[in-house]
C-alpha atoms as a PDB file:
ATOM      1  CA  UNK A   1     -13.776 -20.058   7.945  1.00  0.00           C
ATOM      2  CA  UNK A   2     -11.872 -17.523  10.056  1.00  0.00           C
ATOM      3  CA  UNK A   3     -10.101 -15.286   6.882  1.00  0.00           C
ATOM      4  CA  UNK A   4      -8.480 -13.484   9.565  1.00  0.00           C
ATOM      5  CA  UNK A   5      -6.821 -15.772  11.761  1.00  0.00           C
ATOM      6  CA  UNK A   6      -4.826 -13.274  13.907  1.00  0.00           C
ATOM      7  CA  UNK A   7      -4.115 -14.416  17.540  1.00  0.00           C
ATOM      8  CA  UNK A   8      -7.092 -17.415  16.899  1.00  0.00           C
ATOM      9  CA  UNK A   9      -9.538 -16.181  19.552  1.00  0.00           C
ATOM     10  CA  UNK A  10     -12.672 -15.713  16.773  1.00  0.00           C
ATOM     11  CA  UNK A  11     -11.494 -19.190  15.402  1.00  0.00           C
ATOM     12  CA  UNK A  12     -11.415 -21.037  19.158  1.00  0.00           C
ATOM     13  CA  UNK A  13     -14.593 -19.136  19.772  1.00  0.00           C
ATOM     14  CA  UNK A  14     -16.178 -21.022  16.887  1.00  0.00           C
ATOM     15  CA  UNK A  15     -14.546 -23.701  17.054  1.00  0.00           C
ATOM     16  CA  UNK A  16     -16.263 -24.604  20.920  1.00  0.00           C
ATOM     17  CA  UNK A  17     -19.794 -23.426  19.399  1.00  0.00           C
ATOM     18  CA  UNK A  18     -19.087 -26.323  17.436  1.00  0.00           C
ATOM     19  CA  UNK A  19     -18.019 -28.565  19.858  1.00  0.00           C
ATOM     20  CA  UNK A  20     -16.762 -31.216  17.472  1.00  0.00           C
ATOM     21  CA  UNK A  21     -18.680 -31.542  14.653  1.00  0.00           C
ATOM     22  CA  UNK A  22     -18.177 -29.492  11.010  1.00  0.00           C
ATOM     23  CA  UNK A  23     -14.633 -28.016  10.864  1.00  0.00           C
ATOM     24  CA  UNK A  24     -12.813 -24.434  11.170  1.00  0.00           C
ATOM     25  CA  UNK A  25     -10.566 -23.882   8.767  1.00  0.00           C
ATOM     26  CA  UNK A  26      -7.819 -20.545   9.980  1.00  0.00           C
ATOM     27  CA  UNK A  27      -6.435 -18.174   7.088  1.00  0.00           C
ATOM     28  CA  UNK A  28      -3.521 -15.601   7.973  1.00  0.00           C
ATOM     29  CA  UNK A  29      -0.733 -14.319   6.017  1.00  0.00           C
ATOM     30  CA  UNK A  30       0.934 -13.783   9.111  1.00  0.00           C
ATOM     31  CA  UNK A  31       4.088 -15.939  10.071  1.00  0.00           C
ATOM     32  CA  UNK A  32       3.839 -15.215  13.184  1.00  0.00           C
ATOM     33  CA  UNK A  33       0.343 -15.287  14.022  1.00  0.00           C
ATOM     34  CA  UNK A  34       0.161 -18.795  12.368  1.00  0.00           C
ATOM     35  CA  UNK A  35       2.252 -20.039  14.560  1.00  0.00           C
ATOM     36  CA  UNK A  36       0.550 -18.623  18.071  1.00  0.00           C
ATOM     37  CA  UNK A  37      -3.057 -19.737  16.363  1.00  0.00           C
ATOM     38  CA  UNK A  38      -1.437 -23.159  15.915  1.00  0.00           C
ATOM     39  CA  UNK A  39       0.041 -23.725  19.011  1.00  0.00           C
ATOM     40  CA  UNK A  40      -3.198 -22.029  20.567  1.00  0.00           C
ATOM     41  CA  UNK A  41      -5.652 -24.487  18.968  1.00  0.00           C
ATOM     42  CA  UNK A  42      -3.701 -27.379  18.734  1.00  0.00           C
ATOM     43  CA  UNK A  43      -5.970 -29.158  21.061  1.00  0.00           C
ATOM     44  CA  UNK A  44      -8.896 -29.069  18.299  1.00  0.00           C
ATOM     45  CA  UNK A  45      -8.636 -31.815  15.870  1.00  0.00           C
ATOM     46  CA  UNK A  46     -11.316 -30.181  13.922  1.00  0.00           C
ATOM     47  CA  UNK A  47      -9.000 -27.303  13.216  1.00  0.00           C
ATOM     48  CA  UNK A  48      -6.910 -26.271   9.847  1.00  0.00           C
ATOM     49  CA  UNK A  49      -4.944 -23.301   9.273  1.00  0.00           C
ATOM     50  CA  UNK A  50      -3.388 -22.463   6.067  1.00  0.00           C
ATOM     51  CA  UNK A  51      -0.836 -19.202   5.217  1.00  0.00           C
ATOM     52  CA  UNK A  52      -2.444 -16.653   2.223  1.00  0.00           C
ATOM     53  CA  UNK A  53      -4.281 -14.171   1.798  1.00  0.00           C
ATOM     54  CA  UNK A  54      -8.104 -14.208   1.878  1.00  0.00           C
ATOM     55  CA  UNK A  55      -7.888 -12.170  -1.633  1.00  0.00           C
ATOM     56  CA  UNK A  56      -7.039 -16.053  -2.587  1.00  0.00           C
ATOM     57  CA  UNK A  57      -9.991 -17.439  -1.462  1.00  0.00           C
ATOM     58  CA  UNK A  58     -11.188 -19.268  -4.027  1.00  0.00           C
ATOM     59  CA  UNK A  59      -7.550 -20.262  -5.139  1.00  0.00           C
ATOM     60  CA  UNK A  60      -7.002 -21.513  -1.031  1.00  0.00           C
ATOM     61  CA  UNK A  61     -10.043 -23.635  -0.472  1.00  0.00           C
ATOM     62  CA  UNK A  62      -9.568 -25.456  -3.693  1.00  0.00           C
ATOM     63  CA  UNK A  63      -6.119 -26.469  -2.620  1.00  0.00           C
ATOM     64  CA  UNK A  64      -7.843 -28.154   0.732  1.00  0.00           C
ATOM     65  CA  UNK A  65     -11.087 -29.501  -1.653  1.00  0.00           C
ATOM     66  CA  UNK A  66     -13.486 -27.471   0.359  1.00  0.00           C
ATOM     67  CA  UNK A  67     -15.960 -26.932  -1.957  1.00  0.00           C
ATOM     68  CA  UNK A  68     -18.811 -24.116  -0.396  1.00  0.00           C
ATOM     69  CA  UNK A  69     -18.215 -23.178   3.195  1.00  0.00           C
ATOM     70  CA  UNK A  70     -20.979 -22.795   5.661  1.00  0.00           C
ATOM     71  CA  UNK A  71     -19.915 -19.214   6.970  1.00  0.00           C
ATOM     72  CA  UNK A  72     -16.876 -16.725   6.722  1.00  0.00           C
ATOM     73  CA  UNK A  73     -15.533 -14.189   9.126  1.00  0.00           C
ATOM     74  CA  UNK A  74     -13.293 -11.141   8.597  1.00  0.00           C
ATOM     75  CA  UNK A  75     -11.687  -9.381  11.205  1.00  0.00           C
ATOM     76  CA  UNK A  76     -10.052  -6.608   8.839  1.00  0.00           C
ATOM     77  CA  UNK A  77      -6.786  -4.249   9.455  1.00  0.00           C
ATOM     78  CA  UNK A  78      -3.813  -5.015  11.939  1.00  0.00           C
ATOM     79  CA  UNK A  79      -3.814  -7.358  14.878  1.00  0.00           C
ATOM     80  CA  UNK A  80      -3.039  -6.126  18.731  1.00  0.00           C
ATOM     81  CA  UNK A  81       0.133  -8.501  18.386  1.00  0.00           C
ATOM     82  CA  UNK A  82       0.946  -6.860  15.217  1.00  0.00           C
ATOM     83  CA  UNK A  83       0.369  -3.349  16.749  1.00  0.00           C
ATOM     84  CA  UNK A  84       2.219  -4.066  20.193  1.00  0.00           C
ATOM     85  CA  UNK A  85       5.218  -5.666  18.275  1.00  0.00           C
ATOM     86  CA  UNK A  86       7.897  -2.579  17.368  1.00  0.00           C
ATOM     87  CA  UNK A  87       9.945  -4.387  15.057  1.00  0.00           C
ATOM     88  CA  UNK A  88       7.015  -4.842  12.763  1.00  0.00           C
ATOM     89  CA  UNK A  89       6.369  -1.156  11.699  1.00  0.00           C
ATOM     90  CA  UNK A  90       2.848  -0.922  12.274  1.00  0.00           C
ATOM     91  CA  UNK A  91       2.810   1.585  15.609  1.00  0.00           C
ATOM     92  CA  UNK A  92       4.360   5.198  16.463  1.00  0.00           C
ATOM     93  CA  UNK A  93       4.349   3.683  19.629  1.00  0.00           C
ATOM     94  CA  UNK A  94       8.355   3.780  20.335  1.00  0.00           C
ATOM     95  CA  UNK A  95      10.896   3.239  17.655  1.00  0.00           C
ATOM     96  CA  UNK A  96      10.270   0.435  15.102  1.00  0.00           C
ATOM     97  CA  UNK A  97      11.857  -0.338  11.073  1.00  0.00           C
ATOM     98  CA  UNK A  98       8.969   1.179   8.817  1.00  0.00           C
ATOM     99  CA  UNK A  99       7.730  -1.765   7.681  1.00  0.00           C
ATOM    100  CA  UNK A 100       4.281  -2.419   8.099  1.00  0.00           C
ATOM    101  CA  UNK A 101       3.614  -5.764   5.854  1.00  0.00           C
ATOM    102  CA  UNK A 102       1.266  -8.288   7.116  1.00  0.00           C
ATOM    103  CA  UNK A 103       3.215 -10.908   4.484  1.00  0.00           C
ATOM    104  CA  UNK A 104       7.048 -10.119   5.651  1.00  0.00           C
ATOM    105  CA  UNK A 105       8.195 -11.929   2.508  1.00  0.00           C
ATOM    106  CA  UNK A 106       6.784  -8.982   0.192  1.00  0.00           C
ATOM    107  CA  UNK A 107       9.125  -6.636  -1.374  1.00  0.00           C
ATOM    108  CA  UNK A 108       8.035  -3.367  -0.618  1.00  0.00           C
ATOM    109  CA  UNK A 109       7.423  -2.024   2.418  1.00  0.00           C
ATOM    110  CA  UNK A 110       6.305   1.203   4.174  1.00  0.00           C
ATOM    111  CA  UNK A 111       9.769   2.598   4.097  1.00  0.00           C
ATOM    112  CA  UNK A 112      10.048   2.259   0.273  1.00  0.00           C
ATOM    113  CA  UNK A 113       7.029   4.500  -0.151  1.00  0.00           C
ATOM    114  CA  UNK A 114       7.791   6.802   2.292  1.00  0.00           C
ATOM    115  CA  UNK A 115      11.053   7.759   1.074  1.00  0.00           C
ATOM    116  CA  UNK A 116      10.535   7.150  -2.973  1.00  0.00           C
ATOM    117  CA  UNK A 117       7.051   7.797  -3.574  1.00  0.00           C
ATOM    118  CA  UNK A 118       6.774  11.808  -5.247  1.00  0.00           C
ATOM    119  CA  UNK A 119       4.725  13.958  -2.838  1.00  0.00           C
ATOM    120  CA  UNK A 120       1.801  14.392  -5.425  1.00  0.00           C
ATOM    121  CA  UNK A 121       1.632  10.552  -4.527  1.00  0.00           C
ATOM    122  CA  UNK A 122       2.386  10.757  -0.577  1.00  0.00           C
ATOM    123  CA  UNK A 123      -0.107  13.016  -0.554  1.00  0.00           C
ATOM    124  CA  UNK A 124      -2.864  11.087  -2.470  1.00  0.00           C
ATOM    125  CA  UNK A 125      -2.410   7.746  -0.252  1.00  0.00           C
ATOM    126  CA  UNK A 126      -2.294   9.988   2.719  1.00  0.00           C
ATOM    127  CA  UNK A 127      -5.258  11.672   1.890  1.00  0.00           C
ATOM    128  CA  UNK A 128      -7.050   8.579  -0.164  1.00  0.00           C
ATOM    129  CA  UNK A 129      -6.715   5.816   2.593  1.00  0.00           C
ATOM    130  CA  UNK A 130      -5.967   7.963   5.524  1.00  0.00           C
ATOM    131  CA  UNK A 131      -8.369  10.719   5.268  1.00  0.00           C
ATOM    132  CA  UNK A 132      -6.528  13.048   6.718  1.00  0.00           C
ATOM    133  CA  UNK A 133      -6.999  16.674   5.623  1.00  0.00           C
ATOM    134  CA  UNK A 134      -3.529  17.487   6.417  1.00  0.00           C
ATOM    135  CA  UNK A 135      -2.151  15.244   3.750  1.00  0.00           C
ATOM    136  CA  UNK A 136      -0.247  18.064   1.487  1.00  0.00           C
ATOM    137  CA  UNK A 137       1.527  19.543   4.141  1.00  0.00           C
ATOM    138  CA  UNK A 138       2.592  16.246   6.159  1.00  0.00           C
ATOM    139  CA  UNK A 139       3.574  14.457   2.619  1.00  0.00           C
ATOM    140  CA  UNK A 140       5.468  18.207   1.868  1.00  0.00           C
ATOM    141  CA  UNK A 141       7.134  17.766   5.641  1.00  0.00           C
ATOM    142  CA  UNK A 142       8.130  14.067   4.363  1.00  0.00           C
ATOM    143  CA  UNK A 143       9.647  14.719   1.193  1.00  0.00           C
ATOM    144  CA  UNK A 144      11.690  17.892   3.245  1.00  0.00           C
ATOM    145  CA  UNK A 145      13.255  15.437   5.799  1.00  0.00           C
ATOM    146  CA  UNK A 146      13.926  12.333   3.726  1.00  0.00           C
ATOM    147  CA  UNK A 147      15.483   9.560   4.488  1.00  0.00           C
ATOM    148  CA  UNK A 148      12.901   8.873   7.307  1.00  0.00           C
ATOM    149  CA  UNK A 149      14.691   6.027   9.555  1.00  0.00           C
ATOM    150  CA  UNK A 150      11.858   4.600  11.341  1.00  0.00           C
ATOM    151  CA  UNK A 151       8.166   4.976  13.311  1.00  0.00           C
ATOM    152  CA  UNK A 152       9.468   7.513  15.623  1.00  0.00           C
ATOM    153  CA  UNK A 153      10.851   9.623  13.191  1.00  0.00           C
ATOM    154  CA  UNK A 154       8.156   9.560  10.604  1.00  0.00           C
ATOM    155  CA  UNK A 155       5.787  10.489  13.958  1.00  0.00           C
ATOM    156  CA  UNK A 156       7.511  13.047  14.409  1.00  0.00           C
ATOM    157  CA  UNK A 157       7.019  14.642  11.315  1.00  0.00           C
ATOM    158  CA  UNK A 158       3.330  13.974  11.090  1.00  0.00           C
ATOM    159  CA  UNK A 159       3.013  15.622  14.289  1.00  0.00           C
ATOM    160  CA  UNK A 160       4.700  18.981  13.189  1.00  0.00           C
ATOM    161  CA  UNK A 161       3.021  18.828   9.916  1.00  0.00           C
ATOM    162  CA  UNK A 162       0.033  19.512  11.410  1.00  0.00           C
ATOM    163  CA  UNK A 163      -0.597  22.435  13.469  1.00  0.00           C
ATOM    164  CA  UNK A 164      -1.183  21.612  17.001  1.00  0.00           C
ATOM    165  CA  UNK A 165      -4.488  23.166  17.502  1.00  0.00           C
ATOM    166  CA  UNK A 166      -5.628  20.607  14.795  1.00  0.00           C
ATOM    167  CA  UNK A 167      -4.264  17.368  16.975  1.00  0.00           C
ATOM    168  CA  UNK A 168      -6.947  15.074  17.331  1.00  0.00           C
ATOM    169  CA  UNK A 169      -7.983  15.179  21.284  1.00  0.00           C
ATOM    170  CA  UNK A 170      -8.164  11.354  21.816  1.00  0.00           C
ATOM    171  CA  UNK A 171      -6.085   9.731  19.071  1.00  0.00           C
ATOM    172  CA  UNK A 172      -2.250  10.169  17.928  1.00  0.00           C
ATOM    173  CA  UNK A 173      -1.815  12.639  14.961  1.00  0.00           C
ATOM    174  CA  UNK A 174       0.228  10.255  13.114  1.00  0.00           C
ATOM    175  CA  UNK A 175      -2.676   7.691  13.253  1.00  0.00           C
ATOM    176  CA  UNK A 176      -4.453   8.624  10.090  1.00  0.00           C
ATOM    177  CA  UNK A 177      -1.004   8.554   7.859  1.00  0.00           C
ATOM    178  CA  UNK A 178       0.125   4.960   9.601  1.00  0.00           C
ATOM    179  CA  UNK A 179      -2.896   3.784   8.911  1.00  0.00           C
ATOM    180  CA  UNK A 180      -2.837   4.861   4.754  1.00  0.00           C
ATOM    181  CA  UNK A 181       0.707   3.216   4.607  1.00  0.00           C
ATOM    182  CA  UNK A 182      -0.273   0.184   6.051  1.00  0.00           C
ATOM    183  CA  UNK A 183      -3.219   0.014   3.819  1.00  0.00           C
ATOM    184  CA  UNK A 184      -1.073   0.656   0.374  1.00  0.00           C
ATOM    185  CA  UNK A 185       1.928  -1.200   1.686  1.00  0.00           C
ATOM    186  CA  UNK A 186      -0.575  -4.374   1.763  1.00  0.00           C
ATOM    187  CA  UNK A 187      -3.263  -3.453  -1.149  1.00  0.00           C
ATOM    188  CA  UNK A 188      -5.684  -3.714   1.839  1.00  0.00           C
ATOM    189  CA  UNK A 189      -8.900  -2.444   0.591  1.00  0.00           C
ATOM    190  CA  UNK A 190      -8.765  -4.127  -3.131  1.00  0.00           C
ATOM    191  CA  UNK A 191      -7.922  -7.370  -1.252  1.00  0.00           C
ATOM    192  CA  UNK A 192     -10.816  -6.795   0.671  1.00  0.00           C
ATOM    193  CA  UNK A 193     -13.050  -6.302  -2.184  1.00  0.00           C
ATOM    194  CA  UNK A 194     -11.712  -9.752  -3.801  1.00  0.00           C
ATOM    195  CA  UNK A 195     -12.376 -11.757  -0.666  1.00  0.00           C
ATOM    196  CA  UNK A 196     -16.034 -10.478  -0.124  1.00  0.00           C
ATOM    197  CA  UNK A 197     -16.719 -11.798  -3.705  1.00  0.00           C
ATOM    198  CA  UNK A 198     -15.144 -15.028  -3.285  1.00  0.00           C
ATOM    199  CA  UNK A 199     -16.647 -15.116   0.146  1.00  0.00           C
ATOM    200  CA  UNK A 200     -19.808 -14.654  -0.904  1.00  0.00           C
ATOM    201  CA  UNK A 201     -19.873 -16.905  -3.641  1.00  0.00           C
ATOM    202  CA  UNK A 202     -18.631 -20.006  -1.469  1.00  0.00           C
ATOM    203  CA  UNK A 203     -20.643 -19.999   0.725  1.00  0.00           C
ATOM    204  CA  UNK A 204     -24.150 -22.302   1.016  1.00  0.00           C
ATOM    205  CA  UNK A 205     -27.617 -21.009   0.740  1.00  0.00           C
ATOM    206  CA  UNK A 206     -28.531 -20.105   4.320  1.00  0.00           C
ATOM    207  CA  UNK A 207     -24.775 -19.832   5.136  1.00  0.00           C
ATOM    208  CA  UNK A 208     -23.335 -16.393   6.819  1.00  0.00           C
ATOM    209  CA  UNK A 209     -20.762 -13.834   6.378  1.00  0.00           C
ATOM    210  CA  UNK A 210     -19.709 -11.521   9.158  1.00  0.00           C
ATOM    211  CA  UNK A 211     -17.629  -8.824   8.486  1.00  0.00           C
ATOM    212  CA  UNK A 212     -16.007  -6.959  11.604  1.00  0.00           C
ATOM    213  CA  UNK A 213     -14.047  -3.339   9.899  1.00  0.00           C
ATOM    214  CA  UNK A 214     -12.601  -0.786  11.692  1.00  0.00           C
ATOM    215  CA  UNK A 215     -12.479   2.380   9.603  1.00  0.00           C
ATOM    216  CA  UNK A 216     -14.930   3.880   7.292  1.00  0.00           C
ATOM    217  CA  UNK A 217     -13.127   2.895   4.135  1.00  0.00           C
ATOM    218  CA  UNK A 218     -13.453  -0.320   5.049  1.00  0.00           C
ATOM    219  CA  UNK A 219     -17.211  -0.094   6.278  1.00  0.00           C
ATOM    220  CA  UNK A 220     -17.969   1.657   3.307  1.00  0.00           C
ATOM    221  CA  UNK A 221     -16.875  -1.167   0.956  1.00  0.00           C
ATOM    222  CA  UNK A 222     -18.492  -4.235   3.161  1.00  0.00           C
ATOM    223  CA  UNK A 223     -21.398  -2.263   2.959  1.00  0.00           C
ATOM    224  CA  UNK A 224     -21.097  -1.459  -0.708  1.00  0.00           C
ATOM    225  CA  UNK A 225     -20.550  -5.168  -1.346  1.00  0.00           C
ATOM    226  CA  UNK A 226     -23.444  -6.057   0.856  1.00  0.00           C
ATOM    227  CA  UNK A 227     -25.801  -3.858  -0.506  1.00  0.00           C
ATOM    228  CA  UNK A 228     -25.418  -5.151  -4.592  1.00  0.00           C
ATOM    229  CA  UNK A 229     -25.563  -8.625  -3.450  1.00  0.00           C
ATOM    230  CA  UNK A 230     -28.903  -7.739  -1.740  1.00  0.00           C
ATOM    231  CA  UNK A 231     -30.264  -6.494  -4.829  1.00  0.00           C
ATOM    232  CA  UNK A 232     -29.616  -2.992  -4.015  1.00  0.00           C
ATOM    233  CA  UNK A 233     -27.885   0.053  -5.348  1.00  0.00           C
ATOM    234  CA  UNK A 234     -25.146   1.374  -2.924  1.00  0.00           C
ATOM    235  CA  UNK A 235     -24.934   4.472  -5.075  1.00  0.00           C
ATOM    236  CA  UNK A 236     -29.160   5.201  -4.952  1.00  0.00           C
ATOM    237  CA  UNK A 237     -30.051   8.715  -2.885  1.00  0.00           C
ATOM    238  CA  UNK A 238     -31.102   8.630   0.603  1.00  0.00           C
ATOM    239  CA  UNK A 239     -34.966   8.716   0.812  1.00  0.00           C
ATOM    240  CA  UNK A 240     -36.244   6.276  -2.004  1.00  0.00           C
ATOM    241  CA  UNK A 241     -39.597   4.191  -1.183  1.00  0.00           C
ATOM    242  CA  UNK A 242     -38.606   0.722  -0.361  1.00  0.00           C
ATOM    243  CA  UNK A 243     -39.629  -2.360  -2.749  1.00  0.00           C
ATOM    244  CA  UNK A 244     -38.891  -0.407  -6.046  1.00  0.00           C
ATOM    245  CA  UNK A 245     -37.922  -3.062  -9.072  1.00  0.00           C
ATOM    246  CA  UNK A 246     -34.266  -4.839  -8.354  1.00  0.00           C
ATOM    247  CA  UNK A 247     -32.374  -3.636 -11.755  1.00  0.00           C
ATOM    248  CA  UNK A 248     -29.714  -6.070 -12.504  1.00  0.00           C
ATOM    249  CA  UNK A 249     -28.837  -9.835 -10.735  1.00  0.00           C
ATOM    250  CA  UNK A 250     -31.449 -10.916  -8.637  1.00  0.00           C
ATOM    251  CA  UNK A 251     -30.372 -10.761  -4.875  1.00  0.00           C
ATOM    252  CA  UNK A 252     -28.152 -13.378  -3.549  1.00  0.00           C
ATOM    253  CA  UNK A 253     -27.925 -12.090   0.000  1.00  0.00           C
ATOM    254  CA  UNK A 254     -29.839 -11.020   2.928  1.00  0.00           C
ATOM    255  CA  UNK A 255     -28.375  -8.408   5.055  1.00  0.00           C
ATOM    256  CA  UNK A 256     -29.035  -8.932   8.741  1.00  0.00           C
ATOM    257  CA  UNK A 257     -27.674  -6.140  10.103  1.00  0.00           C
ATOM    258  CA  UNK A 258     -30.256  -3.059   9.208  1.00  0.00           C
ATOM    259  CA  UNK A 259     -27.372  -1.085  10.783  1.00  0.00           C
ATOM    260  CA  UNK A 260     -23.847  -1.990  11.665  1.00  0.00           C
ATOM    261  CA  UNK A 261     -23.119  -3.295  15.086  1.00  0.00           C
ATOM    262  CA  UNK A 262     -21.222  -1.459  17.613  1.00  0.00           C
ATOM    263  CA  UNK A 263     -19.334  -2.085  20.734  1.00  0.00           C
ATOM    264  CA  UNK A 264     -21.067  -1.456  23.552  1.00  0.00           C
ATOM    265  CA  UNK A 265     -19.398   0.640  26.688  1.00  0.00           C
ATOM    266  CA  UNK A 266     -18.293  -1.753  28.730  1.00  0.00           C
ATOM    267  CA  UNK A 267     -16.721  -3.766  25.635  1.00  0.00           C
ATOM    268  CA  UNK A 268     -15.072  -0.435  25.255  1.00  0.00           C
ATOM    269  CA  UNK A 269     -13.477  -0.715  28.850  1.00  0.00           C
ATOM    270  CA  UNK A 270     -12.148  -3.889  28.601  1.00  0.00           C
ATOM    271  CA  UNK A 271     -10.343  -3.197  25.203  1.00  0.00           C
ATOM    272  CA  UNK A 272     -10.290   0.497  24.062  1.00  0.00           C
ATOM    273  CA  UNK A 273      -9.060  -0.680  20.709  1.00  0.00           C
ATOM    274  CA  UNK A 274     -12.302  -2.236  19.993  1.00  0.00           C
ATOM    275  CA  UNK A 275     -14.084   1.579  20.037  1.00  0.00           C
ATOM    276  CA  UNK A 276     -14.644   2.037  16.505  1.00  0.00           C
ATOM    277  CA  UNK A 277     -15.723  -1.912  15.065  1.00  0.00           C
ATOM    278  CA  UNK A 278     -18.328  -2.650  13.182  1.00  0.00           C
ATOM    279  CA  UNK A 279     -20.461  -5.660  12.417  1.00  0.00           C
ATOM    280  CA  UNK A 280     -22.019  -5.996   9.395  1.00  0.00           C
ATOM    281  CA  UNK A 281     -23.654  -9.788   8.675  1.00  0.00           C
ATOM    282  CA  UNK A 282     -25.557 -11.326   5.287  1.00  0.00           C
ATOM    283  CA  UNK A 283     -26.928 -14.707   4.927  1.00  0.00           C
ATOM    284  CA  UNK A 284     -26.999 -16.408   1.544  1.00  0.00           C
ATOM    285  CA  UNK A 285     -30.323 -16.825  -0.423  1.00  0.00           C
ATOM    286  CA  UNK A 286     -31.142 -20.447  -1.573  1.00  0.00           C
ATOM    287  CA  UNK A 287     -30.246 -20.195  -5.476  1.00  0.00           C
ATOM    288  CA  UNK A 288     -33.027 -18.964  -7.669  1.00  0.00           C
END
């Protein structure tokens, strides 16, 4: 199962491992990106794509009768297409609606919470899923200039909020606060915790999950998740001798990736985006 179908390159990538045999089966709430993946892997009968969101797991494979699956992929946060597309809100990037909602049918949208959310709330997303030290004074900036029209303008802001000796060297300064709308516009990181669950518990002994994030908050919570399936306790200090008892469920996982997995430098020069993934992979422990 691809739970992030995207553009469909992970999904054709598994789907010519295959060559054939088993089946891939696409998730995306994406219009859009249904409809490239489609068209894009039309050729493999073994293919099925179906719109929702991988919070729905459990709720999506019983509608196609798939019972366990023998491995899951995530490829969290927003797409290149979604990125590179203005009208969909999700880049500073040149003038776009503030939108930023993967499932465009979805009432609320980055706009709503920019200009109706108090600034003792801008400031908490801002500084809870963006974390961006600046978060006061850009969410003070915000409430100042309401209405804020679009991408450009709310940019702007972000940019003057923060005082230019404090402007990240490689990155935009507006990327941090995008980045915390887009996550509460789309619940991203408690939809992420459902679909590691239901992930996890469809899938067979011996069968993998693969979880590529992008920022820490994410990483932090795949490796959270990881880490209490294994038997392990994510909260325990640094420095405690391996093998002490497991208190709680017995492991149900394996984690194969001691630590996550990085891009290397030339996958860095062929897509810049890709600089801060990470790879974090568990296999499933035959029942006890």
């Amino acid at each position: 199962m691809d739970a992030n179908l995207g553009g469909g390159g992970h999904a054709q990538a598994l789907l010519e491992l295959l060559a054939g045999t088993g089946q891939v089966i696409g998730i995306d709430l994406d219009d859009a990106a249904m409809a490239a993946a489609t068209e894009r892997l039309r050729r493999f009968s073994n293919f099925r794509a179906i719109q929702g969101n991988f919070a729905d797991l459990d709720a999506l494979l019983d509608s196609l009768q798939v019972e366990h699956i023998d491995g899951i992929h995530f490829d969290l946060g927003v797409s290149s297409p979604q990125l590179d597309t203005a009208e969909r809100g999700f880049s500073f990037k040149g003038g776009g609606p503030l939108d930023m909602r993967f499932d465009t049918t979805q009432p609320t949208t980055a706009a709503d919470i920019v200009n109706a959310a108090s600034e003792a709330e801008l400031t908490r997303i801002i500084r809870e899923y963006g974390e961006e030290r600046w978060a006061g004074p850009i969410a003070r900036r915000i409430v100042r200039e309401r209405p804020v029209l679009d991408t450009a303008a709310l940019a702007d802001i972000v940019s003057r909020a923060i005082p230019r000796a404090h402007h990240p060297p490689k990155t935009h300064p507006a990327t941090r606060t995008f980045q915390a709308l887009r996550i509460a516009v789309n619940d991203e990181l408690g939809c992420l915790e459902r679909g590691l669950e239901a992930g996890l518990r469809r899938l067979r002994p011996s069968g993998r999950l693969a979880c590529i994030s992008w920022h820490s908050l994410e990483d932090r919570i795949v490796k959270q998740a990881l880490l209490r399936h294994a038997g392990r306790d994510p909260e325990a200090p640094r420095g405690l001798p391996r093998g002490l008892p497991v208190l709680g469920p017995a492991p149900d996982v394996k984690i194969l990736t001691r630590q996550p997995v990085t891009p290397t430098d030339a996958e860095i020069a062929d897509n810049p985006r890709a600089r801060s993934a990470r790879l974090r992979v568990a296999e499933k422990l035959p029942a006890a």
